[in-house]
Protein backbone atom coordinates (compact mmCIF):
# COMPACT_ATOMS: atom_id res chain seq x y z
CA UNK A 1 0.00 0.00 0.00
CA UNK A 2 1.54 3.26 -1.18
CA UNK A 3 2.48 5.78 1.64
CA UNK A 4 -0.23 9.01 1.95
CA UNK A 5 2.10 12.25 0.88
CA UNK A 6 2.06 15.18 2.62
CA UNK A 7 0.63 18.53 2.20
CA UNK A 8 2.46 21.89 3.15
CA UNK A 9 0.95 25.21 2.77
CA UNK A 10 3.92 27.62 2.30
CA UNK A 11 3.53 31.35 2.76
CA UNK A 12 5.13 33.02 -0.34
CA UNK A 13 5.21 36.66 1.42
CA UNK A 14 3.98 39.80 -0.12
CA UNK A 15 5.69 39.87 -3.46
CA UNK A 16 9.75 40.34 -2.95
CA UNK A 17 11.10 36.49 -3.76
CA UNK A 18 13.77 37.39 -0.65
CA UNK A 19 10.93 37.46 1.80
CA UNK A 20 10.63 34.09 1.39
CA UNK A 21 11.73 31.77 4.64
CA UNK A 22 14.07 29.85 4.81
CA UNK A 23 12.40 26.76 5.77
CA UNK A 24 9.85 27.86 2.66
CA UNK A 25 12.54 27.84 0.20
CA UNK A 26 13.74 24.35 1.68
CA UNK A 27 10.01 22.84 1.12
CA UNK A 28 10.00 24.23 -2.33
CA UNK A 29 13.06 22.89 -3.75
CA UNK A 30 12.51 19.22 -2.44
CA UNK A 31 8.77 18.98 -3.07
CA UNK A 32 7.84 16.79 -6.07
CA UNK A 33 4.63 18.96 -6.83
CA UNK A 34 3.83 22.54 -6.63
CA UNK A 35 0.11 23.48 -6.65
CA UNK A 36 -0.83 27.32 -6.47
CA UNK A 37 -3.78 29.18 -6.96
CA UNK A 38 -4.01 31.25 -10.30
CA UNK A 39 -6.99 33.39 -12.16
CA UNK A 40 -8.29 31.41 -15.72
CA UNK A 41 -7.09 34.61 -17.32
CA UNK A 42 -3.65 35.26 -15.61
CA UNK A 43 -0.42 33.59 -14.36
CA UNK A 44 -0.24 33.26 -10.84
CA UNK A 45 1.01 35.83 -8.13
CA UNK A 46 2.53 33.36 -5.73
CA UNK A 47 4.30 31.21 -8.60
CA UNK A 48 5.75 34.50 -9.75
CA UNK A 49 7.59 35.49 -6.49
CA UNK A 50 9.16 31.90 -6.53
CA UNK A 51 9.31 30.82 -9.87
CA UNK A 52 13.27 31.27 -9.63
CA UNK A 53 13.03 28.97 -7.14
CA UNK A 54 11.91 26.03 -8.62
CA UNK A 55 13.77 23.06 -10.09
CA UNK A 56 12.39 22.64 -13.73
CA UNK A 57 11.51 18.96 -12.98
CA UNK A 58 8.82 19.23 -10.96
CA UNK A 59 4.89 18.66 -11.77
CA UNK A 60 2.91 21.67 -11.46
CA UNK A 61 -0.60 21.95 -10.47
CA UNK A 62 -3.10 25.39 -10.83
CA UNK A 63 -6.26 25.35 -9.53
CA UNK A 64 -8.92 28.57 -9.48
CA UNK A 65 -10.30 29.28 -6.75
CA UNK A 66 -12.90 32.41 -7.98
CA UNK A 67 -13.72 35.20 -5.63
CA UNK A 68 -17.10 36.95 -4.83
CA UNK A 69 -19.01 33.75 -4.46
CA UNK A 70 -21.56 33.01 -2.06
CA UNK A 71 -19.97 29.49 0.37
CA UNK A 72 -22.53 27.28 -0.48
CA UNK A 73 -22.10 28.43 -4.34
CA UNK A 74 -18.23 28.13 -3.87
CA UNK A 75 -18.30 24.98 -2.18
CA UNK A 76 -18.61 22.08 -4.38
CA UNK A 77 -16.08 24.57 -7.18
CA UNK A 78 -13.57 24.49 -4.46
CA UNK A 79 -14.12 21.08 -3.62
CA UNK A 80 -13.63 20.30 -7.94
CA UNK A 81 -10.39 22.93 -7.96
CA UNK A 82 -8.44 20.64 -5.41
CA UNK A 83 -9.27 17.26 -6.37
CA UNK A 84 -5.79 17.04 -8.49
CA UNK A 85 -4.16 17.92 -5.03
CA UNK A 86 -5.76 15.06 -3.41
CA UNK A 87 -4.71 12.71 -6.03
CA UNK A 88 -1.23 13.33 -6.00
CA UNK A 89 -1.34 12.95 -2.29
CA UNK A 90 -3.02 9.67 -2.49
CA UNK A 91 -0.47 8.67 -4.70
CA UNK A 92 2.22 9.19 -1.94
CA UNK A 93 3.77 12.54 -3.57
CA UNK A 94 4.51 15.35 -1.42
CA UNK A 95 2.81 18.55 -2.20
CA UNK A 96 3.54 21.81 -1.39
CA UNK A 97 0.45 24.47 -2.01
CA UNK A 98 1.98 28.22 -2.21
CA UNK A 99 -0.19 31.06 -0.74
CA UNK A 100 0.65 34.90 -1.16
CA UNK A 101 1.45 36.34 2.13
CA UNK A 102 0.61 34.14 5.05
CA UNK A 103 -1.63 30.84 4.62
CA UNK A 104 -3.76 31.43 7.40
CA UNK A 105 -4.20 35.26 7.32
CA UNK A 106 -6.94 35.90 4.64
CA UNK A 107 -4.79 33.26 2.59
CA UNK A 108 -6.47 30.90 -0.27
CA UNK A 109 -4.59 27.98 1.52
CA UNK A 110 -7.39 27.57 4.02
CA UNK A 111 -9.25 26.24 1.16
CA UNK A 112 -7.53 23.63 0.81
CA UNK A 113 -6.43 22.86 4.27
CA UNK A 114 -10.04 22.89 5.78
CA UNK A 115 -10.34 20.13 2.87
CA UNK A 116 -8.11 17.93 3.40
CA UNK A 117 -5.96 18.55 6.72
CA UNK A 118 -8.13 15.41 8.09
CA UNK A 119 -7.28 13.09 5.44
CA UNK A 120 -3.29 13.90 5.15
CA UNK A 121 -0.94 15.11 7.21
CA UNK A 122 -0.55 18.85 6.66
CA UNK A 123 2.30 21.40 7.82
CA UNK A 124 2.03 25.13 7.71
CA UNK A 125 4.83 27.36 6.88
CA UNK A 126 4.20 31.28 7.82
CA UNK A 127 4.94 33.97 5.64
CA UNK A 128 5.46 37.46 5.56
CA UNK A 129 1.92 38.65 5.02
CA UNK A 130 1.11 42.58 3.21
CA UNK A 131 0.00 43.36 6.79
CA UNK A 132 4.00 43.53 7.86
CA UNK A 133 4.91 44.43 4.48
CA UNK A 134 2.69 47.56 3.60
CA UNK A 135 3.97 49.41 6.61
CA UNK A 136 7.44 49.25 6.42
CA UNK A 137 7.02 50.08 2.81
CA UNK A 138 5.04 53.33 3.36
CA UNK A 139 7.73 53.84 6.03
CA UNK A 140 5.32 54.72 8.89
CA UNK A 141 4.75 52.66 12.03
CA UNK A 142 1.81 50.88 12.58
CA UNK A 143 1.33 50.95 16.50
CA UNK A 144 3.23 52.02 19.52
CA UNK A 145 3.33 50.24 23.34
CA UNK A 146 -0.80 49.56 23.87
CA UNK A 147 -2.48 50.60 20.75
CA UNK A 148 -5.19 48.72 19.13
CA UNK A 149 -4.59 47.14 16.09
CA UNK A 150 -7.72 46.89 13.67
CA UNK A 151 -7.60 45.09 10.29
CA UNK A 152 -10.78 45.21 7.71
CA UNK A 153 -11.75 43.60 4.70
CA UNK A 154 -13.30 46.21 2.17
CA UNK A 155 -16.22 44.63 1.55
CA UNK A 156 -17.64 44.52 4.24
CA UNK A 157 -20.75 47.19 4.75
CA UNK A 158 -20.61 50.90 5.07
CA UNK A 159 -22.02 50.72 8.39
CA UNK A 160 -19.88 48.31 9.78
CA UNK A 161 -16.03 49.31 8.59
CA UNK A 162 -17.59 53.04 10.40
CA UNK A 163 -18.06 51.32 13.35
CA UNK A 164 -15.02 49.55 13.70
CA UNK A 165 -12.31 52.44 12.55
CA UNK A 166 -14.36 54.50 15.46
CA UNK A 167 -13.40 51.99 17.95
CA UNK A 168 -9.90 51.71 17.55
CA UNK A 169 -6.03 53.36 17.40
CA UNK A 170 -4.94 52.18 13.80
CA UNK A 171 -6.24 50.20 11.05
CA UNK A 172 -5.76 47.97 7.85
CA UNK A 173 -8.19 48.06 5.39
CA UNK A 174 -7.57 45.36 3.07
CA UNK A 175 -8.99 43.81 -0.36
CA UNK A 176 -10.28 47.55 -1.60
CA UNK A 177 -10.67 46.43 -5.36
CA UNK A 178 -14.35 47.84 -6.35
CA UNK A 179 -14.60 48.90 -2.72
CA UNK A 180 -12.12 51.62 -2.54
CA UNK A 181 -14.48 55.03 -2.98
CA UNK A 182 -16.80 53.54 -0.56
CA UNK A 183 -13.49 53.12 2.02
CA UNK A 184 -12.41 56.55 0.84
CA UNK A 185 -15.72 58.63 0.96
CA UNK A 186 -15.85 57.01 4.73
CA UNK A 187 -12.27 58.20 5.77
CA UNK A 188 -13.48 61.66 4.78
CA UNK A 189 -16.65 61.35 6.55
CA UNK A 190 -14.56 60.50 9.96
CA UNK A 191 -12.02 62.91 9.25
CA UNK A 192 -9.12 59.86 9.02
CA UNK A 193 -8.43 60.66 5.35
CA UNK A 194 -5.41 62.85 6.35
CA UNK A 195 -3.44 59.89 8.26
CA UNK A 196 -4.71 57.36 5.35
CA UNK A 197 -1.93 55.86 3.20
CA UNK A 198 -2.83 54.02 -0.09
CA UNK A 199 -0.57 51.14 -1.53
CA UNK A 200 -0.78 48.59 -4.15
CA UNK A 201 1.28 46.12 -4.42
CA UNK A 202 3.60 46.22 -1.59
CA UNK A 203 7.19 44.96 -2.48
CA UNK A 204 6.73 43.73 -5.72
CA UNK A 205 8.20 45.65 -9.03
CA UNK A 206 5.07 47.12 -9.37
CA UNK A 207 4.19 48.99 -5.86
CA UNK A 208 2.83 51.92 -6.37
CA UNK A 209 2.19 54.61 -3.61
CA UNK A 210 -0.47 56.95 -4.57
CA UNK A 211 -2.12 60.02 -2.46
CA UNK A 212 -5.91 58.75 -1.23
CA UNK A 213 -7.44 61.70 -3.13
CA UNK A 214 -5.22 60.77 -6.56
CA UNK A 215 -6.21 57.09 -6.72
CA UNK A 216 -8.14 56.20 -9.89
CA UNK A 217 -10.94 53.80 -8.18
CA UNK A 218 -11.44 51.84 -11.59
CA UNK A 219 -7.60 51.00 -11.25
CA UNK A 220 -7.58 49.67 -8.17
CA UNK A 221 -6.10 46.34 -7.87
CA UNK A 222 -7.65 43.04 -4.81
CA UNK A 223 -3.35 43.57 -3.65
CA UNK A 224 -4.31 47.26 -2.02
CA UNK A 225 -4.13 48.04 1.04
CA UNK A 226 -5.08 51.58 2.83
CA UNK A 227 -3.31 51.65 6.06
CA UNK A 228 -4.21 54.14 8.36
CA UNK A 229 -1.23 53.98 11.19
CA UNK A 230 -2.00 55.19 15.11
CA UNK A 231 -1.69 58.80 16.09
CA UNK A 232 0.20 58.41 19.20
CA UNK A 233 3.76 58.84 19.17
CA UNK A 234 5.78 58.03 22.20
């Protein structure tokens, strides 16, 4: 009976291939399949930051994993998308599934891992994730001593992302997209547009860093970020 493989979910970082760990690296070169998730229209993100990286001679596996979808729409899709991961595990090969910034922090491995964790043994690997990385790019910092660290998805509603960036020191507002003038038009509404940094793209060859008010909102990529670091200074 042939041996289960195993499954690692390996956290690629933010974009720059030398934020990649060193134990990450070390997975990647020895794994005899590399699975990543990729749009049906475009090469993948987190095959591009390691793509020097691999060894030529190993098998390859995309799977699409589309956004925007209700769960119990998305469920039996992401249950089809991972299938040829579960095959190659059944067939005893290691496989090592790369994720953009951290697996477990907003990270499409989860996908897979809440799939099939149970069946085969599964190892996380952390990464740098665009929550470390957008920071240090802008060059601000985040939070000092005691402050209270808020991080929000742009989608959710109006009401809601108001309520939260009342309650706290500093915020992330992640995955802007189609949802960055409703982010902006509440920063102005709460007078936090002033302290809010925009940033696409953190650490890869094509950051940008763009003034809120100059941002084009029909050019606004899912990898955004608006970071909106604490007031305090100590």
């Amino acid at each position: 009976m042939t041996a289960k493989g195993r499954l690692y979910g390996v956290g690629v970082g933010p974009g720059d291939p030398e934020l990649l760990t060193l134990k990450a690296l070390r997975l990647l070169r020895a794994a005899p399949v590399i699975a990543y998730q990729s749009a049906t229209d475009k090469e993948s993100i987190a095959r591009g930051i390691v793509s020097q990286y691999l060894t030529g001679e190993q098998i390859e596996v995309a799977y699409h994993l589309p956004r925007a979808l209700e769960p119990e729409q998305a469920k039996d899709i992401y249950d089809q998308e991972i299938a040829p991961i579960a095959a190659h595990l059944a067939a005893g090969r290691d496989v090592v599934v790369l994720c953009e910034g951290d697996p477990f922090f907003y990270g499409s491995f989860m996908y897979v891992f809440t799939r099939l964790s149970e069946q085969y043994q599964t190892e996380v690997v952390p990464g740098v994730s665009s929550l470390m990385a957008c920071p240090v790019s802008l060059g601000v910092p985040f939070t000092y001593y005691n402050d209270i660290l808020t991080v929000l998805p742009a989608p959710l509603p109006a009401e809601e992302l108001t309520t939260q960036l009342l309650t706290t020191d500093a915020a992330a507002i992640m995955k802007l997209g189609r949802h960055f003038t409703k982010v902006r038009d509440i920063l102005h509404k709460l007078g936090l547009a002033s302290r809010a940094l925009y940033i696409e793209r953190a650490t890869m060859t094509q950051q940008r860093i763009v003034p809120l008010d100059e941002v084009d909102p029909a050019e606004v990529p899912y990898f955004a970020m608006i970071v909106i670091p604490t007031k305090n200074r100590l």
